[in-house]
Protein backbone atom coordinates (compact mmCIF):
# COMPACT_ATOMS: atom_id res chain seq x y z
CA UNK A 1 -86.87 -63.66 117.92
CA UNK A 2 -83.91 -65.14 119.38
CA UNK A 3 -83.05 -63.86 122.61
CA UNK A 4 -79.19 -62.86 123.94
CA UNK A 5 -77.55 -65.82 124.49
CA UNK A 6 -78.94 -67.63 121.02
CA UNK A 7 -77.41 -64.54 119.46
CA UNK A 8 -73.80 -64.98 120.90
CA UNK A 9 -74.18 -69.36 120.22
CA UNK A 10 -74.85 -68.18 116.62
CA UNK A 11 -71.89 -65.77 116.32
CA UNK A 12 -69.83 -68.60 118.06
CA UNK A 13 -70.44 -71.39 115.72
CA UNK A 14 -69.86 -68.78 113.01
CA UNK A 15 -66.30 -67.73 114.08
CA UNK A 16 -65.50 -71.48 114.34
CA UNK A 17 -66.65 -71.96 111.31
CA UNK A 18 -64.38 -68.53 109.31
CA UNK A 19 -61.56 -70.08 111.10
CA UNK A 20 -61.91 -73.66 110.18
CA UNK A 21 -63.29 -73.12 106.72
CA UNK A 22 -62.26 -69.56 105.50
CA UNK A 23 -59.35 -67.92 107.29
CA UNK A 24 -56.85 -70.72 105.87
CA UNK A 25 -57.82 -70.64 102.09
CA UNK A 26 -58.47 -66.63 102.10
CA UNK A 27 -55.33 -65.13 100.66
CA UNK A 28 -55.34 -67.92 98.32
CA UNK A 29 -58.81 -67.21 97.01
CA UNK A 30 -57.67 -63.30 97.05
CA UNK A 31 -54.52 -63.89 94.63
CA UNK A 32 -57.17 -66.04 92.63
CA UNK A 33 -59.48 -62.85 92.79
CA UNK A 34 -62.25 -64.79 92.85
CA UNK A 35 -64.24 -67.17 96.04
CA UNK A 36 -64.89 -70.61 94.73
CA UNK A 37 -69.17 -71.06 93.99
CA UNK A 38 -68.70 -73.84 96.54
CA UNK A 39 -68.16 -71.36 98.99
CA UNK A 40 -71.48 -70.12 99.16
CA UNK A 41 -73.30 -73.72 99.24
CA UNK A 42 -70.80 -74.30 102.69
CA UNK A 43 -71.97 -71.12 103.93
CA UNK A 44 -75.72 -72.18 103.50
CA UNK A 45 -75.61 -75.81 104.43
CA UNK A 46 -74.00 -73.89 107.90
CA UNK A 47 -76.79 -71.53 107.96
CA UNK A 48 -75.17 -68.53 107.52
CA UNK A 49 -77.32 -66.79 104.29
CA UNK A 50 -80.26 -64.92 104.66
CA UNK A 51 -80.90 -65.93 108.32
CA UNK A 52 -83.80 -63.17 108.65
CA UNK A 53 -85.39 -65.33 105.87
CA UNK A 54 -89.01 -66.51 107.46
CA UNK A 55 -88.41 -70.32 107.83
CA UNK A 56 -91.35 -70.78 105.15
CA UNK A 57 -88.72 -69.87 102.83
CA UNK A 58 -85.84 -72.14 104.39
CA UNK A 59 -84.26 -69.55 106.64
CA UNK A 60 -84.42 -69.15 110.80
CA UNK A 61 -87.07 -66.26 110.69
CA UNK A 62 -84.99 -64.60 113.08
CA UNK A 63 -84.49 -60.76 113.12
CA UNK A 64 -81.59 -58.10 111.26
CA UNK A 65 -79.64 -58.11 114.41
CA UNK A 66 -78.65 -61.73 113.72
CA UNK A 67 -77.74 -61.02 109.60
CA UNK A 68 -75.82 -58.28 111.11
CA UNK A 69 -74.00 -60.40 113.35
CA UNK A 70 -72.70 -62.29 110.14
CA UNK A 71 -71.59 -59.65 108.13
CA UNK A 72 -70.33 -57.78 111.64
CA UNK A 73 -68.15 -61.24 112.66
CA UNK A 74 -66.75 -61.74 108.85
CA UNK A 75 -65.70 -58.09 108.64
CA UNK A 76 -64.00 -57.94 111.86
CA UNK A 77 -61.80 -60.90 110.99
CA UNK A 78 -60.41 -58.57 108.05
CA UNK A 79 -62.60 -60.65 105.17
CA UNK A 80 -63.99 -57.34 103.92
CA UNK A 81 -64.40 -58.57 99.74
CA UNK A 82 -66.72 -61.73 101.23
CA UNK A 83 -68.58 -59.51 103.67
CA UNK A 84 -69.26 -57.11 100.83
CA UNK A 85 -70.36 -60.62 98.53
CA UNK A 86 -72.87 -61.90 101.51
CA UNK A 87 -74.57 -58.33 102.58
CA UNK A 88 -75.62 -58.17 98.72
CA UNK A 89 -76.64 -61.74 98.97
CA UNK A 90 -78.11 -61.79 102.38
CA UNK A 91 -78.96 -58.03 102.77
CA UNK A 92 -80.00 -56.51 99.45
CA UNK A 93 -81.66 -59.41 97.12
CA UNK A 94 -83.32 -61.92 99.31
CA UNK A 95 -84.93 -58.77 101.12
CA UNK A 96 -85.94 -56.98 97.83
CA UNK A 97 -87.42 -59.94 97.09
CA UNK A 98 -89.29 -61.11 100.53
CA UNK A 99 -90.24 -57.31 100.81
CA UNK A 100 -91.57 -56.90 97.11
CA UNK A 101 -92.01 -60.08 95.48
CA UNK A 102 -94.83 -62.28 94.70
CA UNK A 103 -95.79 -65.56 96.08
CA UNK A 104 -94.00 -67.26 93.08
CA UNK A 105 -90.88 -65.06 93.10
CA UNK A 106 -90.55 -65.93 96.79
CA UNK A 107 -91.20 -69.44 96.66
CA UNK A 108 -88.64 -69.60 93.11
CA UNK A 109 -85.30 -67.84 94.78
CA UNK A 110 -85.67 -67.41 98.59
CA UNK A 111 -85.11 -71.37 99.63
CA UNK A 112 -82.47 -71.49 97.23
CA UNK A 113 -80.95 -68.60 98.54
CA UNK A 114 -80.87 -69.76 101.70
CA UNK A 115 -78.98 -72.82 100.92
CA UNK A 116 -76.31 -71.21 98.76
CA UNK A 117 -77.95 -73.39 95.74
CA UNK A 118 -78.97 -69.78 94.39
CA UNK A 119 -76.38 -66.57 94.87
CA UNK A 120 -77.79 -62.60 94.13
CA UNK A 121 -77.19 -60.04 92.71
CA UNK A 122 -78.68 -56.35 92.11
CA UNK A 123 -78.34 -54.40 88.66
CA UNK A 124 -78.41 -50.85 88.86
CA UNK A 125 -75.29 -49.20 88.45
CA UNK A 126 -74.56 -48.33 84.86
CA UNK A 127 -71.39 -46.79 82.79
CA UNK A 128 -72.64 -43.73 82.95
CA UNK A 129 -75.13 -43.82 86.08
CA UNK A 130 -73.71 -44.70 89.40
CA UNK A 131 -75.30 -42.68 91.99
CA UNK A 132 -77.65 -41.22 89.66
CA UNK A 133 -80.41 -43.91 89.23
CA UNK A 134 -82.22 -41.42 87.30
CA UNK A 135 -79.71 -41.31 84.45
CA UNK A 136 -79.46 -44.89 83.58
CA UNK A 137 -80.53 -46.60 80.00
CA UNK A 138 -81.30 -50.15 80.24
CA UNK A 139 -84.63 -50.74 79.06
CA UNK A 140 -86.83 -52.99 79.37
CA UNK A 141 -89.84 -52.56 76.36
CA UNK A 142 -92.95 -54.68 76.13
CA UNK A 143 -93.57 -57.46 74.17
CA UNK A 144 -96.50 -59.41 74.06
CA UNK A 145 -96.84 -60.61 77.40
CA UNK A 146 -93.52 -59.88 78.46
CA UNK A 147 -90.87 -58.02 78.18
CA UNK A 148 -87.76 -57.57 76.63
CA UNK A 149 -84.61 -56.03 78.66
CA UNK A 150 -81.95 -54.63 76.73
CA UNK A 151 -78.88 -52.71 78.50
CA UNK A 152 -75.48 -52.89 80.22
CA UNK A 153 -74.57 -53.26 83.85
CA UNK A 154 -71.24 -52.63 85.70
CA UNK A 155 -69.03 -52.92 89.17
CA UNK A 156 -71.94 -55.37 89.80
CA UNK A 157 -70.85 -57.37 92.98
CA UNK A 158 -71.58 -61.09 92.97
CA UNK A 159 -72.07 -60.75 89.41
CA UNK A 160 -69.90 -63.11 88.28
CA UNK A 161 -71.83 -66.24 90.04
CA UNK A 162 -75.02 -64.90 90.48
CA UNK A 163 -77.95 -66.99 89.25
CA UNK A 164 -80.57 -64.24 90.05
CA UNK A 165 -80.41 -60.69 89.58
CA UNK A 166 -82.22 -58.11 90.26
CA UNK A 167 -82.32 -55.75 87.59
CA UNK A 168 -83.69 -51.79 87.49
CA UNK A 169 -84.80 -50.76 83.92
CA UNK A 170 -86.30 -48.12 82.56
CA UNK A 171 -90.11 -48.87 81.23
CA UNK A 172 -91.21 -45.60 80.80
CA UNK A 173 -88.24 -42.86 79.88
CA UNK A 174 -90.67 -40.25 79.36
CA UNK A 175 -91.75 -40.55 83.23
CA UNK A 176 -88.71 -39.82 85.15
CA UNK A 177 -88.62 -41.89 88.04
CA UNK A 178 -91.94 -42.90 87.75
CA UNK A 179 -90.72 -44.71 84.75
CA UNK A 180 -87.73 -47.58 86.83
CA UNK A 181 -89.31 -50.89 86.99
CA UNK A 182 -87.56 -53.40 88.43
CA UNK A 183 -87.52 -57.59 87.38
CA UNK A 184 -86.08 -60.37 88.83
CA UNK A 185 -84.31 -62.28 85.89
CA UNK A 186 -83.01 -65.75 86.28
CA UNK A 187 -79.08 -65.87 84.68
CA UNK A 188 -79.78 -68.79 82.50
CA UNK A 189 -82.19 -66.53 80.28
CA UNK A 190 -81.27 -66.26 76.82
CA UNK A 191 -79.44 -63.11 75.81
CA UNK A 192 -78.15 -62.48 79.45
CA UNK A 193 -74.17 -62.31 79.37
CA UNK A 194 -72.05 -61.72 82.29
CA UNK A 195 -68.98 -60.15 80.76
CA UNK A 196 -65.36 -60.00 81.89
CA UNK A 197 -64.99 -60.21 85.93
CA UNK A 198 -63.48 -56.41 86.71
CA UNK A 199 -59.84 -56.32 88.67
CA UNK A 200 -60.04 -53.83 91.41
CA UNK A 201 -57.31 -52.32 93.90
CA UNK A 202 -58.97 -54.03 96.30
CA UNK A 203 -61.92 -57.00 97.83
CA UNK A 204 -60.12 -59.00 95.17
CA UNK A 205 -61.88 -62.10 96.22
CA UNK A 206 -65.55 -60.81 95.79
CA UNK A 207 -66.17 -61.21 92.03
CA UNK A 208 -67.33 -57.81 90.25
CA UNK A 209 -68.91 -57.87 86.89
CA UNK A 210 -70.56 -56.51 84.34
CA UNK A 211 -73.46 -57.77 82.55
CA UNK A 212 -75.07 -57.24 79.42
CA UNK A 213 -78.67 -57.64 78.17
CA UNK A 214 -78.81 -58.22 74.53
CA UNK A 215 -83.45 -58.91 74.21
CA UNK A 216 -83.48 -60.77 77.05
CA UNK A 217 -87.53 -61.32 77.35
CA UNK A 218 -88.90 -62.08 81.04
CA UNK A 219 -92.49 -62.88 81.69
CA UNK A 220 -94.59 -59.81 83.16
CA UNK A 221 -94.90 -61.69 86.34
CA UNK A 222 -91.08 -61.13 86.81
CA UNK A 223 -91.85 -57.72 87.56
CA UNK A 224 -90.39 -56.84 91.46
CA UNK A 225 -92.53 -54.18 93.51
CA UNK A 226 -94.68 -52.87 90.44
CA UNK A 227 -94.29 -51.27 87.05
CA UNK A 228 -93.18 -48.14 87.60
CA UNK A 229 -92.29 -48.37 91.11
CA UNK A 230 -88.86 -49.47 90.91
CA UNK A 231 -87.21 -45.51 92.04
CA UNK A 232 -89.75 -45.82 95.13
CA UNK A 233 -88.56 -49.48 96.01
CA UNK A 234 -85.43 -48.58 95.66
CA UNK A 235 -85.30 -45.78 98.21
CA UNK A 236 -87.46 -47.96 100.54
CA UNK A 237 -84.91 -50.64 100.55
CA UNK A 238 -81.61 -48.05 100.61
CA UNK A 239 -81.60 -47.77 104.50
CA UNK A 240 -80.90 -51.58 104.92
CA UNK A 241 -78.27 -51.51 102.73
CA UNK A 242 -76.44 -48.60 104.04
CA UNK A 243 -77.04 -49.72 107.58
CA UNK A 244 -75.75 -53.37 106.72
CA UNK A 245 -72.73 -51.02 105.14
CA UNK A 246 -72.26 -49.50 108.46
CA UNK A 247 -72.02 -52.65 110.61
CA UNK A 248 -69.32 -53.94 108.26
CA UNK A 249 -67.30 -51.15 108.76
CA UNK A 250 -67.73 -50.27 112.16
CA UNK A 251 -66.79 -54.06 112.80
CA UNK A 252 -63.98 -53.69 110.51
CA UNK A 253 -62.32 -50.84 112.51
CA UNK A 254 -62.54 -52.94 115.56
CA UNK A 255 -60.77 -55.67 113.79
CA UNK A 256 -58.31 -53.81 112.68
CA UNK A 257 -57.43 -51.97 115.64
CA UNK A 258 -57.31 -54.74 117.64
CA UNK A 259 -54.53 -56.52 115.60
CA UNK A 260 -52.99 -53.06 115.77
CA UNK A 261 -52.72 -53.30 119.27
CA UNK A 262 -51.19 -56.49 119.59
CA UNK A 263 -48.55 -55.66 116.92
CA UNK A 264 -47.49 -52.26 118.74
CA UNK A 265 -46.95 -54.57 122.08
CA UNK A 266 -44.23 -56.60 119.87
CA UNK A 267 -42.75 -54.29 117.79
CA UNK A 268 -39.93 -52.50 119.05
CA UNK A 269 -38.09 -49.27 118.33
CA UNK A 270 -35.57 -47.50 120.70
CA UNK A 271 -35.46 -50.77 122.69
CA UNK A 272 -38.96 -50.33 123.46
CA UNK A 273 -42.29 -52.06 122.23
CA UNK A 274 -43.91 -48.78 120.06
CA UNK A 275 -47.25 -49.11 122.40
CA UNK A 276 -45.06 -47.24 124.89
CA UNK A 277 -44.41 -44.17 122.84
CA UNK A 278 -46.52 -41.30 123.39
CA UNK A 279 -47.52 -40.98 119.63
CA UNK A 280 -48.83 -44.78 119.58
CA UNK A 281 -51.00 -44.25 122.93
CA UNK A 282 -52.67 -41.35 121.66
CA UNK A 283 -53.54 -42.78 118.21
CA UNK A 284 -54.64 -46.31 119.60
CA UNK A 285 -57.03 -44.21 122.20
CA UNK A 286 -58.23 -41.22 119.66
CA UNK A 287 -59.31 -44.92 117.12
CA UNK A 288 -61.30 -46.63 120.35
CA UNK A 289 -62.71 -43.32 121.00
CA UNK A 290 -64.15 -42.85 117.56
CA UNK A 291 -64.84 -46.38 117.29
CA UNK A 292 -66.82 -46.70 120.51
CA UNK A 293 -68.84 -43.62 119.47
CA UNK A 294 -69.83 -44.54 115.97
CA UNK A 295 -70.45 -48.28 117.45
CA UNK A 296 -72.87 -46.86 119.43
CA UNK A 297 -75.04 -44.91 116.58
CA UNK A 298 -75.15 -47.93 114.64
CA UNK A 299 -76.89 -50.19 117.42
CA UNK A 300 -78.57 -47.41 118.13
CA UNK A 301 -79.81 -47.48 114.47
CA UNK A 302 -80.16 -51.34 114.46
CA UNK A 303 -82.54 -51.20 116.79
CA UNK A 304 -84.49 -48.49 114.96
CA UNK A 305 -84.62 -50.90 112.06
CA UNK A 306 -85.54 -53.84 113.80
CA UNK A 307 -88.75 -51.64 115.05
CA UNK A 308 -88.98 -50.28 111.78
CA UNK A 309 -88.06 -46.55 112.22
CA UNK A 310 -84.76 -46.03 111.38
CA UNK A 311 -85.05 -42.75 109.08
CA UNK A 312 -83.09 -42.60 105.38
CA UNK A 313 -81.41 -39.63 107.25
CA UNK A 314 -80.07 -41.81 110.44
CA UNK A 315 -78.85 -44.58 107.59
CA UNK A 316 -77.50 -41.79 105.59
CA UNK A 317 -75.42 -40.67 108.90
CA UNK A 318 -74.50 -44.00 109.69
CA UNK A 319 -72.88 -45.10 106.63
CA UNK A 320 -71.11 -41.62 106.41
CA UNK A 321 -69.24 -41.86 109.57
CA UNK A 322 -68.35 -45.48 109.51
CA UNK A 323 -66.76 -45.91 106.40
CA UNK A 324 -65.12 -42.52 106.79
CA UNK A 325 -63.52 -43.64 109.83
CA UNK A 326 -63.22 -47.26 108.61
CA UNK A 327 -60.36 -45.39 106.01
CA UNK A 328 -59.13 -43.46 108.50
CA UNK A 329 -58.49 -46.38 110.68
CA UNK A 330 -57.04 -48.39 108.19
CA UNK A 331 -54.50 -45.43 107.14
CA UNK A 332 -53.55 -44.52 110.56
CA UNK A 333 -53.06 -48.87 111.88
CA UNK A 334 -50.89 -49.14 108.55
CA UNK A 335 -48.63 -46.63 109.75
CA UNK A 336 -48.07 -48.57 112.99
CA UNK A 337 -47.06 -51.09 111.25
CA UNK A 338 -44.62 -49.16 109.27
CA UNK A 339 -42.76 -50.62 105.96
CA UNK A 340 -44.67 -53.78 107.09
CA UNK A 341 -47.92 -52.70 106.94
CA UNK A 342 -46.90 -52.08 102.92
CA UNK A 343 -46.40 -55.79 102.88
CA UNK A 344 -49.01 -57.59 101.12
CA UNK A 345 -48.05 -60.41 103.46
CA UNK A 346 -49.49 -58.21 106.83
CA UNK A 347 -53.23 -58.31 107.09
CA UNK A 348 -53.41 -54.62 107.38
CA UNK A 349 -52.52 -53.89 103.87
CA UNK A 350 -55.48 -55.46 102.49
CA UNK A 351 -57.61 -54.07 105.18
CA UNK A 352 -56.62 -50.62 103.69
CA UNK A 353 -57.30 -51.16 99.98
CA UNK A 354 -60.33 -53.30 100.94
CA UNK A 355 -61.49 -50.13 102.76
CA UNK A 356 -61.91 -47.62 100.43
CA UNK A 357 -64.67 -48.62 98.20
CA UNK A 358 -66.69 -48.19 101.39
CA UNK A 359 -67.03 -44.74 100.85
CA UNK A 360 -67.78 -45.91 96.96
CA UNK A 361 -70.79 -47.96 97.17
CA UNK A 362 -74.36 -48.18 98.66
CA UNK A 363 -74.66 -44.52 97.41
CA UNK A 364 -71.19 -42.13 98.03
CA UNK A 365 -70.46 -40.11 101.05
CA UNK A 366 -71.25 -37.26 99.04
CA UNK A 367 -74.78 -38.52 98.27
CA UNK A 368 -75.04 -39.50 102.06
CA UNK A 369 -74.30 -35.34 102.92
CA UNK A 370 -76.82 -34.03 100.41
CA UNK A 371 -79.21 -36.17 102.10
CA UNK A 372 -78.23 -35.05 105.16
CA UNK A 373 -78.32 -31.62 104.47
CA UNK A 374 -82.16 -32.04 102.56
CA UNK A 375 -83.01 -32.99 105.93
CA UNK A 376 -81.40 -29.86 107.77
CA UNK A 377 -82.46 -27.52 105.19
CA UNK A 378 -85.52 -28.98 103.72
CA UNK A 379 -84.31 -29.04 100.15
């Protein structure tokens, strides 16, 4: 475990390295709507993917505090469509697979994920089955001694370069959740196609996708977690994700207010800079407030994952108040800006449209209040 001032070297060397290698080619990448696949091999030859890796598997074996740090650092510099690309990366796949995968599944994808050679992806959200995992159609049937996968995927994030996937099927519809097995498939497998790369009102860069599966056979031993377990996996590995959601946005409000705050000390209006008008004050210190408060539950909850206690409920809560106030935030800066903040060419506006998918994805707010609410009311 690295210890305080390893921590703040890292996040150091990665800010140097956004700046240098990120923050000048960003808006051009965004009007592209897509980051370039080299990208991703810079970011691992730096050492930036999948740092909670063990180093058996290529990565620094250090703990989530220091994957957080990289998502945390990239959000708060306003680059919410790649923080969204390297938490699924980083923080959904390569754990799925170090968590639930076997000695060959680790040994296949982690390495390579660590140097950027290999970029992931997770399949679950369907055309008609977003946050009901229950409800969703892609099968995968046996055959022989394999298996044959047959379904569509959609709004699947790094699905337009991904090279593995993680994909939830259904191997037993008659069995309810008892029946979701999930597979790690390899994008190179015959009948895999990733179709057209989705346009979104916002996180333009990070590519979205769908992907088909037209008898795409996979070896049995491409099985993730257990046949039949994939429902159960899934809700093991949900915290992580929404927590990893939560330290992207909480980051991302502190960006974002903190270029507020330097714009309201050099804009002027009634032959004053707007930071001295009553309205701007209290707005600036009702955001830190909020800011500082929800920063402070999502440490908290760090450090309940890195101890490995942080309750679905607690990650539920998390991820509801962030990105609630991460939209908030971004509505209420972008009105200190005024007509500017409307401008494409102000940082703000795409910190507003990048912000409300957060509320989206990683389960919706509503599904993070019904869980909340189970836990109140015990049903």
């Amino acid at each position: 475990m690295l210890d305080a001032s390893e921590i703040e070297l890292f996040r150091d060397t990665l800010r140097r390295f956004l700046e240098n290698e990120v923050a000048p080619h960003y808006d051009a990448w965004e009007r592209d709507r897509l980051f370039p696949r080299e990208l991703w091999n810079r970011l691992g030859e730096n050492g930036f993917l999948c740092v909670d890796v063990p180093e058996e598997y290529g990565g620094f074996g250090g703990d989530f505090q220091l994957s957080g740090v990289v998502v945390e650092e990239v959000a708060r510099m306003g680059f919410g469509a790649l923080a969204t690309n390297l938490s699924v990366h980083s923080d959904i796949v390569a754990p799925y697979i170090l968590h639930l995968g076997t000695e060959a599944q680790k040994q296949t994808w982690l390495p390579r994920m660590v140097t950027g050679e290999a970029v992931g992806c997770i399949g679950m959200t369907e055309p008609g089955a977003g946050s009901d995992l229950q409800g969703m159609k892609t099968r995968a049937e046996k055959d022989g001694d394999g298996y044959r996968i047959n379904g569509q995927k959609t709004f699947i994030t790094n699905g337009y370069h991904a090279d593995v996937m993680i994909v939830a099927t259904k191997t037993d519809p008659s069995a309810g959740a008892r029946g979701m097995t999930l597979f790690t498939v390899d994008t190179t497998t015959p009948g895999f196609d990733c179709g057209r790369k989705l346009d979104k009102i916002g996180q333009h860069g990070s590519d979205t996708a769908e992907l088909f599966f037209q008898d795409v056979r996979v070896p049995a031993d491409q099985i993730l977690g257990g046949e039949g377990q994939g429902f159960a996996n899934l809700m093991n590995e949900l915290p992580r994700e929404r927590l990893i959601l939560s330290i992207g946005a909480i980051a991302a409000c502190e960006g974002m207010l903190d270029r507020t705050i330097a714009y309201t000390q050099e804009r002027k209006a009634f032959g004053q800079p707007i930071a001295a008008l009553q309205n701007t004050r209290f707005t600036l210190a009702d955001l830190r407030a909020q800011i500082a408060v929800n920063r402070a539950f999502v440490d908290q909850c760090t450090a309940e994952y890195n101890r490995g206690e942080l309750t679905t409920t607690n990650a539920s809560i998390a991820k509801l108040t962030t990105t609630d106030l991460q939209f908030k935030v971004a509505d209420q800066c972008l009105q200190l800006f005024g007509g500017y903040g409307y401008m494409q060419e102000y940082p703000i506006s795409r910190d507003f449209v990048d912000a409300r998918v957060q509320r989206i994805y990683g389960g919706s707010n509503e599904i993070m209040k019904e869980i909340v609410a189970r836990s109140i009311l015990g049903r």
